[in-house]
Protein backbone atom coordinates (compact mmCIF):
# COMPACT_ATOMS: atom_id res chain seq x y z
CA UNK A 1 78.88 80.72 78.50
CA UNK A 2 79.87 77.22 79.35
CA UNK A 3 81.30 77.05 75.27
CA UNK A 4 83.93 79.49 76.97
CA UNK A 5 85.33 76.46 79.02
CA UNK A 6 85.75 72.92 79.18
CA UNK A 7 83.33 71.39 82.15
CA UNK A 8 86.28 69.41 83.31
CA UNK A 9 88.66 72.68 83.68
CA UNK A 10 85.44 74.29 85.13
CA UNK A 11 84.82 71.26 87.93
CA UNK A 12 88.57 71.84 88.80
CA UNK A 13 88.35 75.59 88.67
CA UNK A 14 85.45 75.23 91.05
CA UNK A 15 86.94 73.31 93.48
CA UNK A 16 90.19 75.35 93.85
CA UNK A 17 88.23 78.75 93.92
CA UNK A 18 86.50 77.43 96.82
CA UNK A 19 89.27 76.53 98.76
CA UNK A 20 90.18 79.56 98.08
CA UNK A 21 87.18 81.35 99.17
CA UNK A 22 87.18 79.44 102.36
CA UNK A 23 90.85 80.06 103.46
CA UNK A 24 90.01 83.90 102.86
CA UNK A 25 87.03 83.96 104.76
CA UNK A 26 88.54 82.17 107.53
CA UNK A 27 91.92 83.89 107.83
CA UNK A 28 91.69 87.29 105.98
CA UNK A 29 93.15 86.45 103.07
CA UNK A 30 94.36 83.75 100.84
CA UNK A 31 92.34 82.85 97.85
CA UNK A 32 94.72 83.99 95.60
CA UNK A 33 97.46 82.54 96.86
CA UNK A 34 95.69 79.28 97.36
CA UNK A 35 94.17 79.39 93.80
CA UNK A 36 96.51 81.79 91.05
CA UNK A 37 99.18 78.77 90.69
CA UNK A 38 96.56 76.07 90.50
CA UNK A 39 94.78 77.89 88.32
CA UNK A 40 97.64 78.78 86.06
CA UNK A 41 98.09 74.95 85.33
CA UNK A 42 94.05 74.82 84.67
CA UNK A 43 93.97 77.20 82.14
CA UNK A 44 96.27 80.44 82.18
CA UNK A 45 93.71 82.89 81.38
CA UNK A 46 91.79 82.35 84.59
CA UNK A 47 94.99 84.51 86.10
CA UNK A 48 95.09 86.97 86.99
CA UNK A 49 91.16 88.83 85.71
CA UNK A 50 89.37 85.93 87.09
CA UNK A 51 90.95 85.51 90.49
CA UNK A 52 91.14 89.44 90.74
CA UNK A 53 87.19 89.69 90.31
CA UNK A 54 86.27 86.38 92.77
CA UNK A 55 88.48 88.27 95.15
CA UNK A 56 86.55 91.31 95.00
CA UNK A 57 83.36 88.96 95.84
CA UNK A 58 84.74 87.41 98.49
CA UNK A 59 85.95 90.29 99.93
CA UNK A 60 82.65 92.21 100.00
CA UNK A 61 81.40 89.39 101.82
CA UNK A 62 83.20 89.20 104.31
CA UNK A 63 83.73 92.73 105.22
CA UNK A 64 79.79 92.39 105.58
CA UNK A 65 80.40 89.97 108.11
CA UNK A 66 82.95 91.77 109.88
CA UNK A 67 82.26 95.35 108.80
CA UNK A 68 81.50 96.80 112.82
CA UNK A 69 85.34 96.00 113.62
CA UNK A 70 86.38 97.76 110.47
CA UNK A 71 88.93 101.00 111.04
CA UNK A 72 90.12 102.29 107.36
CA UNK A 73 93.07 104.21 109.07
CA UNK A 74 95.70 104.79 106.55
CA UNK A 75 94.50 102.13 103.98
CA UNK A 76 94.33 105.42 101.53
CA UNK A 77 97.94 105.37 100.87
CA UNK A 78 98.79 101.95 100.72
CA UNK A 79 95.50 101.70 97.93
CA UNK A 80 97.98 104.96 96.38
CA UNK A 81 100.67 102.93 96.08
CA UNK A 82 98.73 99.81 93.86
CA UNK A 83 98.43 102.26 91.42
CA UNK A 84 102.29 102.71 89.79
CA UNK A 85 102.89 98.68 91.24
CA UNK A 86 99.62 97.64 89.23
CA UNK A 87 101.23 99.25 85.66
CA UNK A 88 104.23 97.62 86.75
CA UNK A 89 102.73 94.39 86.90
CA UNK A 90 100.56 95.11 83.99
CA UNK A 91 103.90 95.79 81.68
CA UNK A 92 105.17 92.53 82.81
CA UNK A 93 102.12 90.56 82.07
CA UNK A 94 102.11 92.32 78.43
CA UNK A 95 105.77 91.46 77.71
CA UNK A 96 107.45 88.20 79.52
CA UNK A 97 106.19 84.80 77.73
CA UNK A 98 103.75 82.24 79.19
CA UNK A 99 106.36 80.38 81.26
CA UNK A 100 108.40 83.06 82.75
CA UNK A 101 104.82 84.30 83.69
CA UNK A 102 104.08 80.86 85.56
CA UNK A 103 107.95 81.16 87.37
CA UNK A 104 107.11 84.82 88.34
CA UNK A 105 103.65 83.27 89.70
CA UNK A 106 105.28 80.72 91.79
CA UNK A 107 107.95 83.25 92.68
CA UNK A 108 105.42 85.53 94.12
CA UNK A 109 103.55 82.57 96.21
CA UNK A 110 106.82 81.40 97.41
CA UNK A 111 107.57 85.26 98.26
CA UNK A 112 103.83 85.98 100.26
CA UNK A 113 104.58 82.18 101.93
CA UNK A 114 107.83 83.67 103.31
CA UNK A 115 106.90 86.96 104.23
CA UNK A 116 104.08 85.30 106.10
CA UNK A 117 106.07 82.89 107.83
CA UNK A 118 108.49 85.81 109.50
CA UNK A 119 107.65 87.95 111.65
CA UNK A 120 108.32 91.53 110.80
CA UNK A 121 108.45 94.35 113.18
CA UNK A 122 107.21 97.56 111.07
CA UNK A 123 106.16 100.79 111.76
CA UNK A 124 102.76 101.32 110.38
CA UNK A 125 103.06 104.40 109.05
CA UNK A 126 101.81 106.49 105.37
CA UNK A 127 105.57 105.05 104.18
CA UNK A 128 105.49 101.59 105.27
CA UNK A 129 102.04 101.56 103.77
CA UNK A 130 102.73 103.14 100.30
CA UNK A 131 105.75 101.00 99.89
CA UNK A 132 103.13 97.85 100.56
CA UNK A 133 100.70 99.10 98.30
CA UNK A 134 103.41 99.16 95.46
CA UNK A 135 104.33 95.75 96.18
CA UNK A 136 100.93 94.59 96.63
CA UNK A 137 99.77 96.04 93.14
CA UNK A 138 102.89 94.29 91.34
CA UNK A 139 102.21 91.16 92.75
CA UNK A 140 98.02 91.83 92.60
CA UNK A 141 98.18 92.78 88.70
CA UNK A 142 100.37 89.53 87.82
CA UNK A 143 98.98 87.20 90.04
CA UNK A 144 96.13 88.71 91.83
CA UNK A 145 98.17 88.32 95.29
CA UNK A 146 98.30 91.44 97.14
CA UNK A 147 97.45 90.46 100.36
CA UNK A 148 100.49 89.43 101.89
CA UNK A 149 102.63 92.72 101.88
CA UNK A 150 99.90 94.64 103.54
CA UNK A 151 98.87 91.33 105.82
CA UNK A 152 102.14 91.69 107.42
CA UNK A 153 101.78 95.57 108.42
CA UNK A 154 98.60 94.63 110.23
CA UNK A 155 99.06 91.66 111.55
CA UNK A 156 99.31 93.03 115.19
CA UNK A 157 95.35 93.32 114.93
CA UNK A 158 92.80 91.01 115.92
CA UNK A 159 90.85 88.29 114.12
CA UNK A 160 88.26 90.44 112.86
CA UNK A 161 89.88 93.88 112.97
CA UNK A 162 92.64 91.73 110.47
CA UNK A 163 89.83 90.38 108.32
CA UNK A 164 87.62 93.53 107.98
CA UNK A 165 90.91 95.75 106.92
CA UNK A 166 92.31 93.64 104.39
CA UNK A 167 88.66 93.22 103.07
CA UNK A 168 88.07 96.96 102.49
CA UNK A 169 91.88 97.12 100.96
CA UNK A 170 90.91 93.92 98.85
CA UNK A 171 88.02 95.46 97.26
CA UNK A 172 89.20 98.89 96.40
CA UNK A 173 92.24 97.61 95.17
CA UNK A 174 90.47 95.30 92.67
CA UNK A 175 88.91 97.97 91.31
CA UNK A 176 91.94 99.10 90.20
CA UNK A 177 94.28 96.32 89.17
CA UNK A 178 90.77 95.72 87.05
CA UNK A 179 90.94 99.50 85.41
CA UNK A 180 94.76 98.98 85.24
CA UNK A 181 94.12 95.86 82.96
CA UNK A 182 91.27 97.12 80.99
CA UNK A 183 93.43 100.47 80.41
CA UNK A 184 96.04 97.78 79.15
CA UNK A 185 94.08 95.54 77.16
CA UNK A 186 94.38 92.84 79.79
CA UNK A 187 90.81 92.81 80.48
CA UNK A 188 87.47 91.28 78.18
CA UNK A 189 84.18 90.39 78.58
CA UNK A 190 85.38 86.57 78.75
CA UNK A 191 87.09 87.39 82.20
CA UNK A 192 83.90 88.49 83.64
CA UNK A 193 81.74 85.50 81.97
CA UNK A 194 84.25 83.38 83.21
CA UNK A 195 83.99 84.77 86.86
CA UNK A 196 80.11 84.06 86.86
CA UNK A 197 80.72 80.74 86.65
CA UNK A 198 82.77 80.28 89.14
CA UNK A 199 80.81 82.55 91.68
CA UNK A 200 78.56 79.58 93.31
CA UNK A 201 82.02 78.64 94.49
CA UNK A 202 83.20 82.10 96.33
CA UNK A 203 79.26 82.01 97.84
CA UNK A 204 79.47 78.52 98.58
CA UNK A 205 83.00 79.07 100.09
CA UNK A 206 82.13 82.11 102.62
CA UNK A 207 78.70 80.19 103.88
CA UNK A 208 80.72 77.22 104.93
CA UNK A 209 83.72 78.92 106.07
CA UNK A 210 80.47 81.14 108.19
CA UNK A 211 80.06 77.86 110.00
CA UNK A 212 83.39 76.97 111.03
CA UNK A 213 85.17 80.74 111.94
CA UNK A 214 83.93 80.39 115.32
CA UNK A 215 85.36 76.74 115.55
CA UNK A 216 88.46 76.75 114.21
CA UNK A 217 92.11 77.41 114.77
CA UNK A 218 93.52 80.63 112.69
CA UNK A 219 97.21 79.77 113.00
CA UNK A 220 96.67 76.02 112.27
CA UNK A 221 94.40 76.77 109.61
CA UNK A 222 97.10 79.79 108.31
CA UNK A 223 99.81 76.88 108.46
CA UNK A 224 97.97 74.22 106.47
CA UNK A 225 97.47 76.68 103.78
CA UNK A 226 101.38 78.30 103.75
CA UNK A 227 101.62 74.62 103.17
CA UNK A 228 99.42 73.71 100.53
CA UNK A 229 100.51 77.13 98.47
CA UNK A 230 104.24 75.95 98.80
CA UNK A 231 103.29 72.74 97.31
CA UNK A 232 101.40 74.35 94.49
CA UNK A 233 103.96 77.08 93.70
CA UNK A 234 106.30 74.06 92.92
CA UNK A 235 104.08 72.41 90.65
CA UNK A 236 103.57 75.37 88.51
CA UNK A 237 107.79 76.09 88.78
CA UNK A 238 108.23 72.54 88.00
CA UNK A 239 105.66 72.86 85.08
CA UNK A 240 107.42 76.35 83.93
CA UNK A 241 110.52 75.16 83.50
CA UNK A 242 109.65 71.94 81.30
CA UNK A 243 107.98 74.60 78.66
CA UNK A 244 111.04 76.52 79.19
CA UNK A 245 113.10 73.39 78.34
């Protein structure tokens, strides 16, 4: 397994996955958008299998945690609409080249840091929720971000209403953005050896984030990581554009 990747790129891997894993256990979401552009840089095929399947893990932990203030109202048709978005996304990954790939990644962070920065004032309603399910699976299949489009429908929740939602969302709509790649050719065995390895960082990421949820602040902590994806949505444009040059 470890012959699939070079120790340093799996140290670094490591690291960002759990900062990833963290931010998503404290806030609802945000591994992907913390990790997918860092990641790219690492080693582009850790985007987006990878960082689709340590979602799922995180996900079904923390819905664990948080699973009594879980209501699934009307996440049905928002998982409906990942479904044409995630063969949209899919096409895109088959077709555009390497770099474009990397400036649609940091295109899509600087898009979910936007959208989460304004405040929105939409109905929640089978429409509103299809239309963010399409969104979500374009963005989920190319760079395993779909949290933010649906993250901005319910963000009138609270804390853990917030968390457990998205959670149950996150981890049925892996499942498909992962059939939607296999069905593609998108998907191999080395994206799920790959994920192993960098599981003792989602675990390790959820315990210590089960320490601090109590004792920290969401919006401050939300901030810091709108922030710190900015930042890495640049490098990868930056990096983009010199292959493109």
């Amino acid at each position: 397994m470890l012959s699939m990747i070079d120790p340093t790129t799996l140290a670094l891997a490591s690291l960002i996955i759990f900062c990833g894993a963290l931010t998503q256990s404290l806030i609802g979401f945000g591994l992907a958008i913390v990790a997918s552009p860092l990641l790219y840089i690492v080693d582009p095929e850790l985007v987006p299998a990878p960082v689709i399947i340590m979602g799922f893990s995180i996900s079904l932990l923390t819905l664990f945690r948080d699973r009594g203030a879980l209501e699934f109202n009307g996440l049905q048709y928002a998982l409906l609409g990942r479904i044409p978005g995630g063969f949209i996304g899919a096409g895109l990954l088959i077709y555009a080249p390497q770099p474009v790939l990397g400036l649609a990644i940091s295109g899509i962070v600087a898009a979910a840091v936007i959208l989460s920065l304004l405040k929105f004032n939409i109905t929640v309603n089978r429409k509103s929720l299809f239309g963010a399910g399409v969104i979500s699976g374009v963005f989920g299949n190319i760079a395993a971000i779909g949290g933010p489009p649906l993250a901005i429908l319910l963000s009138g929740k609270d804390a853990r209403q917030f968390r457990a939602a998205l959670s149950a969302f996150f981890i049925f709509s892996s499942m498909i953005a992962l059939v939607i790649l296999a069905i593609t050719g998108l998907l191999n065995i080395k994206h799920f050896w790959l994920s192993l390895l960098l599981l003792p960082s989602v675990i390790l990421g959820y315990v210590v984030a089960g320490r601090l949820v109590g004792h920290v602040d969401k919006d401050k902590t939300r901030k810091a990581t709108l922030i710190l994806c900015s930042v890495c949505a640049s490098l990868l444009a930056v990096k983009s554009l010199m292959e493109l040059g």
